[in-house]
Protein backbone atom coordinates (compact mmCIF):
# COMPACT_ATOMS: atom_id res chain seq x y z
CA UNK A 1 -15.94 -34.57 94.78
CA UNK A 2 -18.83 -33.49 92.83
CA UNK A 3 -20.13 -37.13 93.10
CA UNK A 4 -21.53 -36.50 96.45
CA UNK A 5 -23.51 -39.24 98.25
CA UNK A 6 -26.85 -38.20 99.87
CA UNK A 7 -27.08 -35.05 102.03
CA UNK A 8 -29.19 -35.34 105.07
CA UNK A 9 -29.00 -34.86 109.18
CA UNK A 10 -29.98 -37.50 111.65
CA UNK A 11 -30.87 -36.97 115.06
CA UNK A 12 -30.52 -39.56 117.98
CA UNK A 13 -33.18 -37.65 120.78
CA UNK A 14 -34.34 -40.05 123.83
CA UNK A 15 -36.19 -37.99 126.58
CA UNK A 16 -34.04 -39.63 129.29
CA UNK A 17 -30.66 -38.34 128.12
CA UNK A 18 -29.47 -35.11 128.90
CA UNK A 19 -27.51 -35.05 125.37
CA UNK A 20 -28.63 -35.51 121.67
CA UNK A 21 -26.27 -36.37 118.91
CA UNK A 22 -26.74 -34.88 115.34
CA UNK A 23 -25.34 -36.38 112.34
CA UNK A 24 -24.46 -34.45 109.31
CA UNK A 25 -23.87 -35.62 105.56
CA UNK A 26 -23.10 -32.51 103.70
CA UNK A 27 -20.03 -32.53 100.96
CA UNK A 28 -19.40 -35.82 101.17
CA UNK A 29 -18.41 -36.25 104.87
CA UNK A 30 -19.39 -36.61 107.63
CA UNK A 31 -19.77 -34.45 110.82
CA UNK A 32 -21.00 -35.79 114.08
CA UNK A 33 -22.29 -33.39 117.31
CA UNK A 34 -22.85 -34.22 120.66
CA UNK A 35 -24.78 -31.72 122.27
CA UNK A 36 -26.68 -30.80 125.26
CA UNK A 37 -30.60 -30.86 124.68
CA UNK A 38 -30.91 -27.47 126.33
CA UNK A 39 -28.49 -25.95 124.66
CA UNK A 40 -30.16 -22.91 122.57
CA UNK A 41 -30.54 -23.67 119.08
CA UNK A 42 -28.31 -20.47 118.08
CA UNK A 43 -25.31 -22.00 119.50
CA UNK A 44 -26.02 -25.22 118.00
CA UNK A 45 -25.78 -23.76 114.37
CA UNK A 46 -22.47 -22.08 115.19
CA UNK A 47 -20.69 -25.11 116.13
CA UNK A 48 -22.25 -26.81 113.22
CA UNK A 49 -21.14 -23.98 110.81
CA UNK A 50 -17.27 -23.84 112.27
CA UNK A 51 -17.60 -27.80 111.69
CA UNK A 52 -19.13 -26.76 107.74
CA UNK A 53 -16.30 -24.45 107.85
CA UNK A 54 -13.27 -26.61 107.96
CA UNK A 55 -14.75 -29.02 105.47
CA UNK A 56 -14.94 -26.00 103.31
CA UNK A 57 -11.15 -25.47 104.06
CA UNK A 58 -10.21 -29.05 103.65
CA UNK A 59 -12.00 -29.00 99.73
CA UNK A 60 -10.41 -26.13 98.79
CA UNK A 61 -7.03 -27.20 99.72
CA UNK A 62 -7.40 -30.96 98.26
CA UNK A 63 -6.71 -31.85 94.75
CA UNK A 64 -9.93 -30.73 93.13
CA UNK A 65 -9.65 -27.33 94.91
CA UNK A 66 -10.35 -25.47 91.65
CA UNK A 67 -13.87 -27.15 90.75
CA UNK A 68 -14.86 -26.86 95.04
CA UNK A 69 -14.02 -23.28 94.76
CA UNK A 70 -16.41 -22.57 91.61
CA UNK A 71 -19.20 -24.75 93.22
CA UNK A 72 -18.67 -23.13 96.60
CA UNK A 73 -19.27 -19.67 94.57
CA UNK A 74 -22.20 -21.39 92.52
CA UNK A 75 -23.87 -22.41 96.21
CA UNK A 76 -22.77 -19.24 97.57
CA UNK A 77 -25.46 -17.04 95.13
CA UNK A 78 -28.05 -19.26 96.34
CA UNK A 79 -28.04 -18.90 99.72
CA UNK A 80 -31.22 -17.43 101.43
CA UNK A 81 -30.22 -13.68 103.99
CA UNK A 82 -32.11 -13.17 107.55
CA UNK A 83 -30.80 -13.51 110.70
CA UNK A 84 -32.92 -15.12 112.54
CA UNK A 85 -31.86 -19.24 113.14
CA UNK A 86 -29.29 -18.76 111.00
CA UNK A 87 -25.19 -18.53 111.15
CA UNK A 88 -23.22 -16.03 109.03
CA UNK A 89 -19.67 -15.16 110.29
CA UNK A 90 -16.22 -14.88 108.78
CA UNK A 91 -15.33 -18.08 110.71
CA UNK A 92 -18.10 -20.35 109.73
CA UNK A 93 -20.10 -20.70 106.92
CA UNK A 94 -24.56 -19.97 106.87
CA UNK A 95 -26.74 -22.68 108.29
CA UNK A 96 -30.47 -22.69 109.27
CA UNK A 97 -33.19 -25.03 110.46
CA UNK A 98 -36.58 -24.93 108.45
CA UNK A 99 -40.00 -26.05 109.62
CA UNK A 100 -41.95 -27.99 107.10
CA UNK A 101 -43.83 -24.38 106.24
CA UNK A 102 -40.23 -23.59 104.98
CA UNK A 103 -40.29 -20.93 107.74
CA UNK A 104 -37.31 -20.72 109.65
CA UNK A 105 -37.00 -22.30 112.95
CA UNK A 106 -37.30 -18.81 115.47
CA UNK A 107 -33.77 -18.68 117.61
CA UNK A 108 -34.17 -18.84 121.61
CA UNK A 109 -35.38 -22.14 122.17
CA UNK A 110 -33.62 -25.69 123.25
CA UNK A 111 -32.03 -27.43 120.29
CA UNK A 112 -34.16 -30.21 121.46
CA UNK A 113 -37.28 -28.64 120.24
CA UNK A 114 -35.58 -26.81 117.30
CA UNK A 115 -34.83 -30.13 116.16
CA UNK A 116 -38.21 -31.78 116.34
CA UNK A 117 -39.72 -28.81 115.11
CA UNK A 118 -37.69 -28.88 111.86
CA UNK A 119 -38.09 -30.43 108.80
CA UNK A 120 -34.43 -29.89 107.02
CA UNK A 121 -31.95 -27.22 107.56
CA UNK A 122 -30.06 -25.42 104.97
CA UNK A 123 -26.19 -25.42 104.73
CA UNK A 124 -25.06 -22.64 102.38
CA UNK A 125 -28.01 -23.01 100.69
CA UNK A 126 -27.96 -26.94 100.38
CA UNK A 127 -31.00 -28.43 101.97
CA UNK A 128 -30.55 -31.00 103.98
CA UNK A 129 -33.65 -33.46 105.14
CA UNK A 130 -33.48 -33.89 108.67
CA UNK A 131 -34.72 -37.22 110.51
CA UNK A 132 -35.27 -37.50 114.25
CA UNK A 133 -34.98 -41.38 115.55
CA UNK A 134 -35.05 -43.13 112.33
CA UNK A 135 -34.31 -46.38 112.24
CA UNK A 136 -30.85 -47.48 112.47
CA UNK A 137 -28.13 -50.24 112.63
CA UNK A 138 -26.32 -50.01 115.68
CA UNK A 139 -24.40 -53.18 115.04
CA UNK A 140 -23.95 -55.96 111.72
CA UNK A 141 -21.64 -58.95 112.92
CA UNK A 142 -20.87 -62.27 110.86
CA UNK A 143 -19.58 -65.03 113.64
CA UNK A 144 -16.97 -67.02 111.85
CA UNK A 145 -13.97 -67.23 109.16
CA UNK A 146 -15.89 -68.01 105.32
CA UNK A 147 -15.03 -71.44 104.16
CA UNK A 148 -16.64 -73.63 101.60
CA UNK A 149 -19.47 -75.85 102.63
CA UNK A 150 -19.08 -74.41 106.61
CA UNK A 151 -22.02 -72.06 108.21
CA UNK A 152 -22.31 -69.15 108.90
CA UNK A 153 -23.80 -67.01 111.30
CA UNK A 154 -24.63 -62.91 111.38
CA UNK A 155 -25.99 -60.85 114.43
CA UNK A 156 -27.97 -57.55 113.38
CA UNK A 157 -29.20 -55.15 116.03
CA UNK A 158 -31.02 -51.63 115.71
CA UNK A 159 -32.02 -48.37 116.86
CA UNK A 160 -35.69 -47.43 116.66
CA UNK A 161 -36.91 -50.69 114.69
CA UNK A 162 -37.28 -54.35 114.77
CA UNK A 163 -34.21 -56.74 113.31
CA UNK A 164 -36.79 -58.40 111.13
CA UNK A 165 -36.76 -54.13 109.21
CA UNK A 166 -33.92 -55.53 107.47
CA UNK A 167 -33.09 -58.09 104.98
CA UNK A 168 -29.66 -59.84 104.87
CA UNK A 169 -28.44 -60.20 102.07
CA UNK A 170 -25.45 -62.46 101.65
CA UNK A 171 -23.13 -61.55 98.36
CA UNK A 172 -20.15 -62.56 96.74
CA UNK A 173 -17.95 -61.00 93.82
CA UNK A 174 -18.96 -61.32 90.29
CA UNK A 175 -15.76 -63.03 89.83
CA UNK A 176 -12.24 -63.10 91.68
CA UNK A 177 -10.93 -59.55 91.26
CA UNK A 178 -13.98 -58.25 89.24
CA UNK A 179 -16.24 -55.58 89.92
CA UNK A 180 -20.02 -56.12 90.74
CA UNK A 181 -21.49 -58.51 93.08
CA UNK A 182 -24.13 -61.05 93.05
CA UNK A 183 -26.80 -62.92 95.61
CA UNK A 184 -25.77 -66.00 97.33
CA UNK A 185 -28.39 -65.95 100.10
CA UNK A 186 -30.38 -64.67 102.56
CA UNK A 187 -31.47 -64.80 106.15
CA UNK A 188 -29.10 -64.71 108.97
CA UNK A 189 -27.75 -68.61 108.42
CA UNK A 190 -25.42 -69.04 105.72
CA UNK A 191 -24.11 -72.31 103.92
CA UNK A 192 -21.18 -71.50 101.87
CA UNK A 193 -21.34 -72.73 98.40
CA UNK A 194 -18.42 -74.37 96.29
CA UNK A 195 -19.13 -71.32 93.73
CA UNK A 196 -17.57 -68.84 96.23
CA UNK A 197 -14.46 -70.53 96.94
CA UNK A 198 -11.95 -67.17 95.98
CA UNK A 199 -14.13 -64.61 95.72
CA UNK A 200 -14.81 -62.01 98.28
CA UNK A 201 -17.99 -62.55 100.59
CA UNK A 202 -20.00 -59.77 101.90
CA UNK A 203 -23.33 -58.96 104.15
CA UNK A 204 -25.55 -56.63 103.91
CA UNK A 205 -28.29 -55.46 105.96
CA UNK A 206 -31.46 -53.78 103.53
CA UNK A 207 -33.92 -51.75 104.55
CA UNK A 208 -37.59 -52.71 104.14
CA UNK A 209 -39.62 -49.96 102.20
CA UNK A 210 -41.51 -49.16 105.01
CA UNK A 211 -39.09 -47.63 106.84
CA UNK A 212 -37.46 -44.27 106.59
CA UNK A 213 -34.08 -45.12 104.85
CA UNK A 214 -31.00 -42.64 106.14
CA UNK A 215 -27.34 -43.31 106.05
CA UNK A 216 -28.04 -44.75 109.39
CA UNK A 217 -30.30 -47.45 107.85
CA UNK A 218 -28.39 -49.56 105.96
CA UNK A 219 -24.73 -51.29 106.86
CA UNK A 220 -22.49 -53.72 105.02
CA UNK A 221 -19.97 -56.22 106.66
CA UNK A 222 -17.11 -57.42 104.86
CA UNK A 223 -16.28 -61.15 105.70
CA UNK A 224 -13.16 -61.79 104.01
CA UNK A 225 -12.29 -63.90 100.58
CA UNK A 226 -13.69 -67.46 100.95
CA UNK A 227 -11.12 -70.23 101.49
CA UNK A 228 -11.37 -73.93 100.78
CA UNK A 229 -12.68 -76.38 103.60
CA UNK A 230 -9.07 -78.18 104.70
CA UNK A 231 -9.06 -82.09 104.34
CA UNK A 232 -8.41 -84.66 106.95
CA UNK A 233 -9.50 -86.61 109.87
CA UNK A 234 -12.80 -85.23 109.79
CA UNK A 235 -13.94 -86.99 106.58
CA UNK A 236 -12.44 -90.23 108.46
CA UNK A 237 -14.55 -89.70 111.44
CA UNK A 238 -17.60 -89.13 109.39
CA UNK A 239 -17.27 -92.33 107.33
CA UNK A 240 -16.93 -94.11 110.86
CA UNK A 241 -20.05 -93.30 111.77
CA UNK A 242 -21.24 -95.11 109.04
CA UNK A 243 -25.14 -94.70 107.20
CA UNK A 244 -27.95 -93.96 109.43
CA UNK A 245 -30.22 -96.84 110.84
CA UNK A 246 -33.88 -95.25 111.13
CA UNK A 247 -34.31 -97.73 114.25
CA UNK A 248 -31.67 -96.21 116.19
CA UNK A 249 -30.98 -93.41 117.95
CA UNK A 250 -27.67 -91.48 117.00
CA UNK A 251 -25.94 -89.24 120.24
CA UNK A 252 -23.03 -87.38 119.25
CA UNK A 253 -20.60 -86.08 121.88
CA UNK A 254 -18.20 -83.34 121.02
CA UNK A 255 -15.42 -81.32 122.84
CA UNK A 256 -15.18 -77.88 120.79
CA UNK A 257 -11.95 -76.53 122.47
CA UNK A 258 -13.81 -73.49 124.58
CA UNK A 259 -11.91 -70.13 123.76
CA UNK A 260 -10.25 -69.22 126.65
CA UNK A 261 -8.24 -72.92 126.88
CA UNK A 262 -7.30 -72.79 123.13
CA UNK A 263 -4.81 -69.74 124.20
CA UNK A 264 -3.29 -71.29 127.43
CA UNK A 265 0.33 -72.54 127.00
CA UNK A 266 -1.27 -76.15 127.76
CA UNK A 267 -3.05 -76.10 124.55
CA UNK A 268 -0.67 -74.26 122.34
CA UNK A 269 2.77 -75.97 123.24
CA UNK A 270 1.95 -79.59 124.97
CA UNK A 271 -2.00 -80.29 123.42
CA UNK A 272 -1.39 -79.31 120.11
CA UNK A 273 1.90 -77.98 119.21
CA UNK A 274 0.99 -78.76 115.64
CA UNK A 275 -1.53 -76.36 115.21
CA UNK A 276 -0.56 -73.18 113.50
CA UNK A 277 -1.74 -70.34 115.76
CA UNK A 278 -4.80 -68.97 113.18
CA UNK A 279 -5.93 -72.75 113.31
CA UNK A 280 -6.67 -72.48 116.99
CA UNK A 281 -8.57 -68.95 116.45
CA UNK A 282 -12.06 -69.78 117.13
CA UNK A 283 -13.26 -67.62 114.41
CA UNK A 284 -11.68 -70.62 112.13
CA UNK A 285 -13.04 -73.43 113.83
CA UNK A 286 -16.66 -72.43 114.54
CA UNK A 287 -17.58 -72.75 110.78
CA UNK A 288 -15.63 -76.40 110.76
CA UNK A 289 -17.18 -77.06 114.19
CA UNK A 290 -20.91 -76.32 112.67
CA UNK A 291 -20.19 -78.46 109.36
CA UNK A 292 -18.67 -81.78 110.95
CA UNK A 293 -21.86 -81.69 113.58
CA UNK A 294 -24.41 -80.94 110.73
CA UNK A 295 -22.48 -84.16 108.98
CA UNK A 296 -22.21 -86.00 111.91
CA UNK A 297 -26.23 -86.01 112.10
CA UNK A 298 -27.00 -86.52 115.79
CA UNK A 299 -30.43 -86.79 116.95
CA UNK A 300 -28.95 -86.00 120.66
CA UNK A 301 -25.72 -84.11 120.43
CA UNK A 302 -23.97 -83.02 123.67
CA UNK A 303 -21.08 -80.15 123.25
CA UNK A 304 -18.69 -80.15 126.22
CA UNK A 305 -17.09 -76.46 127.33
């Protein structure tokens, strides 16, 4: 546990809510507060060190609880005395808010303005960065099942920012059950390559360096391990069509099955009683829908439901 990932606090502070929300890295967790804007900042720090205070418990009662108990002691010596924003009971342990002066944040006032008035705040003696409205991920999506040669598709939306803040980057393992990862491509469109059949296929959404980076700014979306493209009447169809003729005109027409009739009992027991069940998912078919109209190469193509 001494590995600890960055310690910092976020706050999420919009002048027409009546709440805030505060989140807290600190030990390698992490603690999340939802609290009224009004609230004094006194109070805040109390429920924030009982919250301190049962991670405390939690380390010293796991498997390392030997080496958290000499660290806690180590941190312990460190940490600065006065009473005035900060929290120092038998039930929770000290925690105070710092302006950038490293003066300490007076008690009396909303949380609210505590919060924008402070710079970091110190958990028992660990400073901890604090960050009002930085820019976050609210939501990283990839629209479809990974298959070779198929598209796909990834929705990112944020907090406090513009999508085009981040950079997707698309990634695959190394090798099949080998650690590491490597660059397959970017952007939100994604053809997947013949390489990547096997291996596991990732997103991730990075941060440009002109934004404040926070545990909040960056976000990873596993797809799943990427599967061959099945053979069949496709490739038939395809070949039907036969080369293009640059003095004609090609329309395509294609039924993709809408979601809510691939579940009915019409499709799945008279329509196509053949189809295995995850066949029918559309999360399988809209890669395999995007690659046979991409081959089918319509200049007018017409999708019915």
């Amino acid at each position: 546990w001494i590995l600890w990932r960055r310690m910092e606090a976020t706050v999420r502070l919009l002048e027409n809510e009546p709440n805030l929300t505060v989140q807290v890295q600190w030990r390698g967790t992490e603690l999340n507060l939802l609290r009224s804007r009004e609230e004094p900042v006194e109070r805040f720090l109390q429920r924030l060190g009982l919250s301190c205070s049962k991670q405390v418990s939690k380390l010293l009662s796991g498997p390392d609880k030997k080496k958290a108990k000499k660290e806690i002691q180590q941190m312990q010596k460190k940490t600065k005395g006065g009473a005035e924003a900060g929290v120092n009971t038998a039930s929770s342990v000290t925690v105070a808010l710092f302006d950038a002066n490293d003066e300490k944040v007076a008690v009396g006032m909303p949380v609210a303005e505590a919060l924008r008035r402070a710079s970091h705040m110190e958990i028992e003696g660990e400073r901890l960065p604090i960050s009002v409205n930085p820019p976050s991920v609210q939501k990283l999506e990839v629209f479809g099942q990974a298959i070779v040669g198929c598209p796909l598709s990834a929705l990112i939306r944020c907090e406090f920012c513009d999508a085009a803040s981040f950079k997707l980057k698309w990634l695959t393992q190394v090798a099949a059950g080998a650690a590491g990862s490597v660059q397959i491509g970017l952007g939100n469109i994604l053809w997947v390559p013949q390489a990547a059949k096997g291996r596991t296929l990732s997103l991730e959404a990075e941060p440009d360096p002109s934004i404040v980076v926070t545990s909040r700014s960056k976000a990873t979306q596993r797809v799943g391990v990427v599967e061959e493209v099945p053979p069949g009447w496709p490739d038939s169809r395809v070949k039907a069509f036969g080369p293009r003729d640059p003095s004609k005109i090609r329309v395509v027409s294609f039924n993709i099955l809408a979601v809510p009739y691939a579940r009915t009992q019409l499709a799945t027991q008279i329509m196509y009683p053949y189809c295995p069940s995850p066949v029918l998912d559309y999360a399988y078919r809209q890669p395999l829908i995007g690659r046979e109209v991409h081959r089918l190469d319509g200049d007018i193509v017409l999708l019915q439901e």
